[in-house]
PDB file of N, CA and C in Angstrom:
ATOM      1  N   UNK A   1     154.773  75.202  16.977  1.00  0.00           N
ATOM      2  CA  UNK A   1     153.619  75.047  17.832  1.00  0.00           C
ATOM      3  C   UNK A   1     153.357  76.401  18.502  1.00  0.00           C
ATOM      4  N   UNK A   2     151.917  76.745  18.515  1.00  0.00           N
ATOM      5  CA  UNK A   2     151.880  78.508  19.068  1.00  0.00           C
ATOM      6  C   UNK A   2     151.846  78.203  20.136  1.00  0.00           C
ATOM      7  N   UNK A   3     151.859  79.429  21.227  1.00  0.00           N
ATOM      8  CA  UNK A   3     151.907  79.178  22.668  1.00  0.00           C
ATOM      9  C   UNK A   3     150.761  80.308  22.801  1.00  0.00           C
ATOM     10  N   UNK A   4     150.087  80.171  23.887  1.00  0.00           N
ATOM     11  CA  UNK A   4     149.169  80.874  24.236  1.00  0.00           C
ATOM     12  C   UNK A   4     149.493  82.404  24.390  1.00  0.00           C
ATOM     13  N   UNK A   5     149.271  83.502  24.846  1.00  0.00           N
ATOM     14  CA  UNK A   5     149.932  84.855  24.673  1.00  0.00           C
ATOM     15  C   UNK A   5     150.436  85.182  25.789  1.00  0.00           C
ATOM     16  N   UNK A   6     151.808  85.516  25.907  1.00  0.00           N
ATOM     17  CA  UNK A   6     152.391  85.572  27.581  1.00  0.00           C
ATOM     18  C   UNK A   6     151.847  86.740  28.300  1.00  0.00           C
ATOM     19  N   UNK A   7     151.417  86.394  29.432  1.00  0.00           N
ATOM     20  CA  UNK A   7     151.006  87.444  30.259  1.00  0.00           C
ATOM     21  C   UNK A   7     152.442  88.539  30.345  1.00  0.00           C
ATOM     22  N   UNK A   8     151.896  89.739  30.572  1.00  0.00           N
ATOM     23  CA  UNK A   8     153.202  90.660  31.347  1.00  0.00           C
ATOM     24  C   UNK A   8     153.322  91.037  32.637  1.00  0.00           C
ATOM     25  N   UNK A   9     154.379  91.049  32.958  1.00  0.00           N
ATOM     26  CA  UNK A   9     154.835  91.357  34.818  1.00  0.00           C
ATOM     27  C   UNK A   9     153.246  92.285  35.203  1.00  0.00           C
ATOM     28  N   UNK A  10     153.258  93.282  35.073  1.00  0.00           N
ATOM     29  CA  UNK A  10     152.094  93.615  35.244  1.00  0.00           C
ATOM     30  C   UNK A  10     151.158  92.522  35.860  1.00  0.00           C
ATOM     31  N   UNK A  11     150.319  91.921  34.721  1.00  0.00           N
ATOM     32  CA  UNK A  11     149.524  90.809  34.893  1.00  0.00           C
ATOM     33  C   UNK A  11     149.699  90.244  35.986  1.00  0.00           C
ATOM     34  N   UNK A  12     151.493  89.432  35.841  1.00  0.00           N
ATOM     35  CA  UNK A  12     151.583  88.457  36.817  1.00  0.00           C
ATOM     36  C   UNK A  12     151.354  89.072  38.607  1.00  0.00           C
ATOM     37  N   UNK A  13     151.720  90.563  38.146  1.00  0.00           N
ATOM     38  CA  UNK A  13     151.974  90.924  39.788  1.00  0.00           C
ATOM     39  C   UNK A  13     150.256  91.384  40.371  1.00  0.00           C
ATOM     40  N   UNK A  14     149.716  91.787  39.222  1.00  0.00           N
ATOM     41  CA  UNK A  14     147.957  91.664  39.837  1.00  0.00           C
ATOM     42  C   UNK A  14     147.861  90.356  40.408  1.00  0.00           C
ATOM     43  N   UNK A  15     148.010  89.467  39.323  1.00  0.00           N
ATOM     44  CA  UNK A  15     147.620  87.762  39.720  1.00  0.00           C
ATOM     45  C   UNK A  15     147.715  87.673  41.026  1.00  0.00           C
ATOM     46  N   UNK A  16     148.733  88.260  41.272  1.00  0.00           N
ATOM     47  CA  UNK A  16     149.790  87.446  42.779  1.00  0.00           C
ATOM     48  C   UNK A  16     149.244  88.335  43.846  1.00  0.00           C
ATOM     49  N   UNK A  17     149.082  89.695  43.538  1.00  0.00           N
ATOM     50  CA  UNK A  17     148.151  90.254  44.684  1.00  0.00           C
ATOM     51  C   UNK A  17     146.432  89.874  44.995  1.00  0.00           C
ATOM     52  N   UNK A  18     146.232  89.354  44.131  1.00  0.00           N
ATOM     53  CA  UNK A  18     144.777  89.147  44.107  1.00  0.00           C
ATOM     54  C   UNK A  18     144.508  87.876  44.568  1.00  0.00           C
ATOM     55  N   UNK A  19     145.968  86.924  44.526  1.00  0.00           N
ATOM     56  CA  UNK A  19     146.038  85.544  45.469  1.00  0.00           C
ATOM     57  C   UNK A  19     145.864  85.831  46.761  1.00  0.00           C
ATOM     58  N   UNK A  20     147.520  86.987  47.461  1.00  0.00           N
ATOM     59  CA  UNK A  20     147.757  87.229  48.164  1.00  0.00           C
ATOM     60  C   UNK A  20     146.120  87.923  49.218  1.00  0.00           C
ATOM     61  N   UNK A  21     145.737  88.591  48.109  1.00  0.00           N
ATOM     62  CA  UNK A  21     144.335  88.897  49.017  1.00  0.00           C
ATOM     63  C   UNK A  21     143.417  88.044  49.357  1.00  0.00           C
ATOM     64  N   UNK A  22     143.253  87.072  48.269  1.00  0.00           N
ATOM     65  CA  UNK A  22     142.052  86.137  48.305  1.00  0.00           C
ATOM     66  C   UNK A  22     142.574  84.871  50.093  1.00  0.00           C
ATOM     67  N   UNK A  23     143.858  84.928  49.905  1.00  0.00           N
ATOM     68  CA  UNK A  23     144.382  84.072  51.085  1.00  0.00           C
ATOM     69  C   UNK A  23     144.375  84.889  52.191  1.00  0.00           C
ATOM     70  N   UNK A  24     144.690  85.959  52.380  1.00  0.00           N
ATOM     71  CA  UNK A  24     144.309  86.737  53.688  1.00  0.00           C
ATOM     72  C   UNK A  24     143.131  86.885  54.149  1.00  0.00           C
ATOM     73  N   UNK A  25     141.843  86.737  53.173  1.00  0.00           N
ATOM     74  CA  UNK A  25     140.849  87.232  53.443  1.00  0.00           C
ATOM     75  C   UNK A  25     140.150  85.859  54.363  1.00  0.00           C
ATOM     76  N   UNK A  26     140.805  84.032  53.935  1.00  0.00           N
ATOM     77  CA  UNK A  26     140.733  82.954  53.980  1.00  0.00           C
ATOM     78  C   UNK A  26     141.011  82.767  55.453  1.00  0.00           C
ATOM     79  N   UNK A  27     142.406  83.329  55.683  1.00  0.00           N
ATOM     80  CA  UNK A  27     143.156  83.271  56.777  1.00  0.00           C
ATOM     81  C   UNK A  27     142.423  84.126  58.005  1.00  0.00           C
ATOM     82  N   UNK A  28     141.637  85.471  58.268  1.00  0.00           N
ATOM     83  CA  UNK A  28     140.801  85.863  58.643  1.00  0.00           C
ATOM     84  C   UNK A  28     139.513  85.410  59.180  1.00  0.00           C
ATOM     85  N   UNK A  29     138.895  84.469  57.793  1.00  0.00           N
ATOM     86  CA  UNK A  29     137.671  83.399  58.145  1.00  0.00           C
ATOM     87  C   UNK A  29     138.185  82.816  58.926  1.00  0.00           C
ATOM     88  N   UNK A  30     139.284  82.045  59.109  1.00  0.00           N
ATOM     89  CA  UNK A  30     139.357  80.899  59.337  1.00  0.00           C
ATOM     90  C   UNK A  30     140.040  81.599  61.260  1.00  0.00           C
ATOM     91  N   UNK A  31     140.436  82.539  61.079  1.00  0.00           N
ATOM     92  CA  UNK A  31     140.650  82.919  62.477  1.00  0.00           C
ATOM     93  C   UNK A  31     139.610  83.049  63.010  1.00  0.00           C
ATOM     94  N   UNK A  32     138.482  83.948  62.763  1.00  0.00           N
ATOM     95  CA  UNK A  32     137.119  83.914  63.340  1.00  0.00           C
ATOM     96  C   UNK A  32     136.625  82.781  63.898  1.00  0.00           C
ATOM     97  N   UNK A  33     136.541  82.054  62.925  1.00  0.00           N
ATOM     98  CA  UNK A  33     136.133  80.646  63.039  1.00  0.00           C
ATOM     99  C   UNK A  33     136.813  80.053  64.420  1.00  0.00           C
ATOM    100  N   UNK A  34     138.430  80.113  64.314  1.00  0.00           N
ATOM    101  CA  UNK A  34     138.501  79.605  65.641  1.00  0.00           C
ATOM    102  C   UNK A  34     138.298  80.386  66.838  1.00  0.00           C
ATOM    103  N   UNK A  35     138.375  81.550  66.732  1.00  0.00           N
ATOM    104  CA  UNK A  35     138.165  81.783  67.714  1.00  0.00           C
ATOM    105  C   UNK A  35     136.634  81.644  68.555  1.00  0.00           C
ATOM    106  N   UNK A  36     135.312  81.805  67.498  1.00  0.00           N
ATOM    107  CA  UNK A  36     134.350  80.978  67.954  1.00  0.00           C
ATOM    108  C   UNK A  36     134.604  79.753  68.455  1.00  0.00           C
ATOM    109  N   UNK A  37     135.285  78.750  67.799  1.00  0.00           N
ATOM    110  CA  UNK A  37     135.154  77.287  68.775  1.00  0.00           C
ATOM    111  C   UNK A  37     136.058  77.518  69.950  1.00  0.00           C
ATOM    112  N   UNK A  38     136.857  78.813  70.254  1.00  0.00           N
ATOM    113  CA  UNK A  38     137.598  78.687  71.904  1.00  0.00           C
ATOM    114  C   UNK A  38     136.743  79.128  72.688  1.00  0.00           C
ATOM    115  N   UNK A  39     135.953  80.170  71.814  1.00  0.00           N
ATOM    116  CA  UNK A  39     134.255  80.573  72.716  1.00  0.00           C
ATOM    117  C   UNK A  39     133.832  79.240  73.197  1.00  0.00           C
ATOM    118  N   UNK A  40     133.165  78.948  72.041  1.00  0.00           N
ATOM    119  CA  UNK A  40     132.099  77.489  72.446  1.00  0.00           C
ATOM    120  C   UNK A  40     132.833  76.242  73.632  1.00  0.00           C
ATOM    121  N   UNK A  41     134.146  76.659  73.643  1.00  0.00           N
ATOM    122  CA  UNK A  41     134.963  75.462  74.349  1.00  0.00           C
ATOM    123  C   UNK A  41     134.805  76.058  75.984  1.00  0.00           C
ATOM    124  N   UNK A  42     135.054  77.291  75.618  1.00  0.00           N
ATOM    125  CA  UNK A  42     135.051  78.316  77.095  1.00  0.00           C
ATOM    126  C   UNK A  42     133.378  78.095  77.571  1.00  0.00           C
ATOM    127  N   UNK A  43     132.457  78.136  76.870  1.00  0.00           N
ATOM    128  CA  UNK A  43     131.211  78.293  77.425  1.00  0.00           C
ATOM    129  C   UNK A  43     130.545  77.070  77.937  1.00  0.00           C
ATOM    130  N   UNK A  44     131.265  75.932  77.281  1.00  0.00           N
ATOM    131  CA  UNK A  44     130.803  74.740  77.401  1.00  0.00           C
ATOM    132  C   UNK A  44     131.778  73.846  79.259  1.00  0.00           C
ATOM    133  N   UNK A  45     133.129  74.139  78.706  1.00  0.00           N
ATOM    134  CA  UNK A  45     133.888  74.754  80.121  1.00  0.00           C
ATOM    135  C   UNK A  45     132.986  74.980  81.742  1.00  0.00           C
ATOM    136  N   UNK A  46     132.619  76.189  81.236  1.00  0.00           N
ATOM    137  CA  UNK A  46     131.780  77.020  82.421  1.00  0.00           C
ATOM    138  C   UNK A  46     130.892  76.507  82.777  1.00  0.00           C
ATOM    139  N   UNK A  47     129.792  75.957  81.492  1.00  0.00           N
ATOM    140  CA  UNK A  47     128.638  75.146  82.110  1.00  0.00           C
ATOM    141  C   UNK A  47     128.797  74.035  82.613  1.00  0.00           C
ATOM    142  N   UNK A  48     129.966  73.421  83.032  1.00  0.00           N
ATOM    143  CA  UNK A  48     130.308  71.896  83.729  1.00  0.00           C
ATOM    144  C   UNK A  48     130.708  72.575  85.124  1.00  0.00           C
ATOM    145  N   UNK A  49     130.961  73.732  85.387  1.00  0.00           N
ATOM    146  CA  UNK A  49     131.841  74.904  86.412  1.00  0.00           C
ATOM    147  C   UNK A  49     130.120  74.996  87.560  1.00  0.00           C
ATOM    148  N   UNK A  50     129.419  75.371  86.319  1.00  0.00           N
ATOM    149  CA  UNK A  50     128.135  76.230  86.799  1.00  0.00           C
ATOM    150  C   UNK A  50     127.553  74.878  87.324  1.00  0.00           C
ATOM    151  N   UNK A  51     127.155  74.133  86.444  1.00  0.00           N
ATOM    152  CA  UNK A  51     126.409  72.799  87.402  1.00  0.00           C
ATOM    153  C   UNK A  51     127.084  71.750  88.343  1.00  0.00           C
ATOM    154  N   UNK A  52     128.406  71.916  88.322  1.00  0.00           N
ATOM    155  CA  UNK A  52     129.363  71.343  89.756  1.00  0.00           C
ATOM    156  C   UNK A  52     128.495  72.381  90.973  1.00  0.00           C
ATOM    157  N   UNK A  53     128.982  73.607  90.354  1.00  0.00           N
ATOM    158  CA  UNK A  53     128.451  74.414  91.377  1.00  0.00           C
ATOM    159  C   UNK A  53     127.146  74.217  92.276  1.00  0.00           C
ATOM    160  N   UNK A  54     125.863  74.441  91.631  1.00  0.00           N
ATOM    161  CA  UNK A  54     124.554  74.215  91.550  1.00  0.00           C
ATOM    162  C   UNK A  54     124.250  72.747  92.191  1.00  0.00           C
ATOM    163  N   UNK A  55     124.924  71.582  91.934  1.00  0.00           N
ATOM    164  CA  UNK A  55     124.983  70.359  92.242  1.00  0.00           C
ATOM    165  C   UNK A  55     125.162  70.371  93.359  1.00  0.00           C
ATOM    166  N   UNK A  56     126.138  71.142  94.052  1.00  0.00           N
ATOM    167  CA  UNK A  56     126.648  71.262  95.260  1.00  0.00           C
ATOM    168  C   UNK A  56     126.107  71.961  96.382  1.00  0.00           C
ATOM    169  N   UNK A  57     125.341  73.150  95.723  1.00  0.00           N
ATOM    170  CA  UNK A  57     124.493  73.693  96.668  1.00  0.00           C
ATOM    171  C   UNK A  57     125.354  74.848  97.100  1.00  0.00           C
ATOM    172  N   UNK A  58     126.562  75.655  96.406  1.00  0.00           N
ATOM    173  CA  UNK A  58     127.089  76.165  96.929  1.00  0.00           C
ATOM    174  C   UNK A  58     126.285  77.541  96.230  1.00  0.00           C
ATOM    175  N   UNK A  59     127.242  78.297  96.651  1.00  0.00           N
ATOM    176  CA  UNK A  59     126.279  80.053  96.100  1.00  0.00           C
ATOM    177  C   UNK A  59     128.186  80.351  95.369  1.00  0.00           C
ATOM    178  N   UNK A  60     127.625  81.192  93.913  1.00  0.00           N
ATOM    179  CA  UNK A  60     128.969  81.580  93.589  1.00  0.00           C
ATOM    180  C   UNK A  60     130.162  82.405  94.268  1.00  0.00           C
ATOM    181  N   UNK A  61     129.870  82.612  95.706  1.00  0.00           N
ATOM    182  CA  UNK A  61     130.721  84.035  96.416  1.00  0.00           C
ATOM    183  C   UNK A  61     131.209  82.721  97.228  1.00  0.00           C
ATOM    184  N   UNK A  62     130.829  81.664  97.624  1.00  0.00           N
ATOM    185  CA  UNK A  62     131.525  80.758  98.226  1.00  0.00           C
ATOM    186  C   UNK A  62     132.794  79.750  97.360  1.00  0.00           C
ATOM    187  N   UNK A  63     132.470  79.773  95.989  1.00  0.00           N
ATOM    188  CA  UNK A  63     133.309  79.344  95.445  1.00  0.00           C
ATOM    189  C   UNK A  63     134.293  80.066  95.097  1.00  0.00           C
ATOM    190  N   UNK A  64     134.125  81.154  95.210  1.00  0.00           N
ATOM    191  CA  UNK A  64     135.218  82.594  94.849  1.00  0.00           C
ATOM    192  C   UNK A  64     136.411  82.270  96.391  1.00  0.00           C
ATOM    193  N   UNK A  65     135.539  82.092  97.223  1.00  0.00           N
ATOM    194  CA  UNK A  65     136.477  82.602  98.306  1.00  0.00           C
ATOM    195  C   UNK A  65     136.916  81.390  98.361  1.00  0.00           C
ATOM    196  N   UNK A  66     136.761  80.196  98.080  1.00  0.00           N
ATOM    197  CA  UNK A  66     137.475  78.946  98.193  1.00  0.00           C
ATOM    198  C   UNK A  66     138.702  78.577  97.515  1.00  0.00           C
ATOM    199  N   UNK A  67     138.482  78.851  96.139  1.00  0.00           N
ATOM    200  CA  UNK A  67     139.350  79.388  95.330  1.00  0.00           C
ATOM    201  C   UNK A  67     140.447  80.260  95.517  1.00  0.00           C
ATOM    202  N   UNK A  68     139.881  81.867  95.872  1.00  0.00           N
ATOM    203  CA  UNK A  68     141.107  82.845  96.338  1.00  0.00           C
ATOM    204  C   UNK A  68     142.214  81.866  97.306  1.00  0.00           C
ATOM    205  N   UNK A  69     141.207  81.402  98.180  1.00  0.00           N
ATOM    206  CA  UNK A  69     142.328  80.806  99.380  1.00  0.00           C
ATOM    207  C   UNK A  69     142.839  79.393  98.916  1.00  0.00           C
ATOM    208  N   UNK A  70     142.858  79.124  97.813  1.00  0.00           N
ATOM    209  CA  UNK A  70     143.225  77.688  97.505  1.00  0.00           C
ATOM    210  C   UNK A  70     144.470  78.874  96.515  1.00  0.00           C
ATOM    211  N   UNK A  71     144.117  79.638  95.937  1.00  0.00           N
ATOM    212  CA  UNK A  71     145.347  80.127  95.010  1.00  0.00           C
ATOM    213  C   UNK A  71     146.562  80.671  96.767  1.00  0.00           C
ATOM    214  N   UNK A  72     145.899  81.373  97.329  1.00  0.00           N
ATOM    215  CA  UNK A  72     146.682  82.008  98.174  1.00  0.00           C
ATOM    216  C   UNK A  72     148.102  81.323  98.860  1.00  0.00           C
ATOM    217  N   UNK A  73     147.136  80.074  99.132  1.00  0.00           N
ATOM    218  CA  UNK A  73     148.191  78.748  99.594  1.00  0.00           C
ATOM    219  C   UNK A  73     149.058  78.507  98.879  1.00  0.00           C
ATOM    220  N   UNK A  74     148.864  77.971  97.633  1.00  0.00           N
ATOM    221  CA  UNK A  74     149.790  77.981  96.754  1.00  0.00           C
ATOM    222  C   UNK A  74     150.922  78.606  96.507  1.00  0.00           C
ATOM    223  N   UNK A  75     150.423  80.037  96.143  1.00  0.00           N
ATOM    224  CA  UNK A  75     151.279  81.212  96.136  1.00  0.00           C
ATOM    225  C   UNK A  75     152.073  81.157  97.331  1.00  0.00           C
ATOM    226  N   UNK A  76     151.693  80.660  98.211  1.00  0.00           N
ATOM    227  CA  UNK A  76     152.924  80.750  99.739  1.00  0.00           C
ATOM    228  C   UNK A  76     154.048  79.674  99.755  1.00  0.00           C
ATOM    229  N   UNK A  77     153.325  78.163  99.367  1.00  0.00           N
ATOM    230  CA  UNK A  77     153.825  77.039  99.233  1.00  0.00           C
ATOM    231  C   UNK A  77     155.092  77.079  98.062  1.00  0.00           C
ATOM    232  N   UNK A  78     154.704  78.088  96.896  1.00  0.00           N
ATOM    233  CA  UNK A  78     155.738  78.166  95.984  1.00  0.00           C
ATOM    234  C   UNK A  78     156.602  78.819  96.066  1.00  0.00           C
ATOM    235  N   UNK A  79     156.072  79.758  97.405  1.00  0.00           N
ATOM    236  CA  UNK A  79     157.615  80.752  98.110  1.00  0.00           C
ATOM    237  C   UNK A  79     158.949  79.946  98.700  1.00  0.00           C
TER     238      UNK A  79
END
């Protein structure tokens, strides 16, 4: 029974780099990709941040300083 014609090391080691690339290049997309949806998660985040805010009637320099002094406490309380 014939067998098809064996590739040589050569061959095989293109093959395997040209996997190796085709999957890095995959692995790349696919990082992009997430890192857009930690964007979209972060922006979507903020806009629930921004209209608490707005809802409230506060101005953003009041929520800053509410904050600082809500971390500040903390930071003392954990001393």
């Amino acid at each position: 029974m014939a067998r098809g014609q064996r590739k040589t090391i050569e061959e095989k080691i293109a093959a395997k780099e040209d996997l190796i690339s085709a999957l890095e290049t995959r692995v790349e997309s696919e990082r992009r990709e997430l890192a857009e949806l930690y964007e979209e998660k972060r922006r979507k985040e903020l806009e629930v941040v921004s209209d608490l805010i707005e809802d409230a009637g506060l101005e953003p320099s009041e929520v800053a300083e509410v904050l600082q002094q809500y971390i500040d406490s903390r930071a003392e309380n954990a001393s």
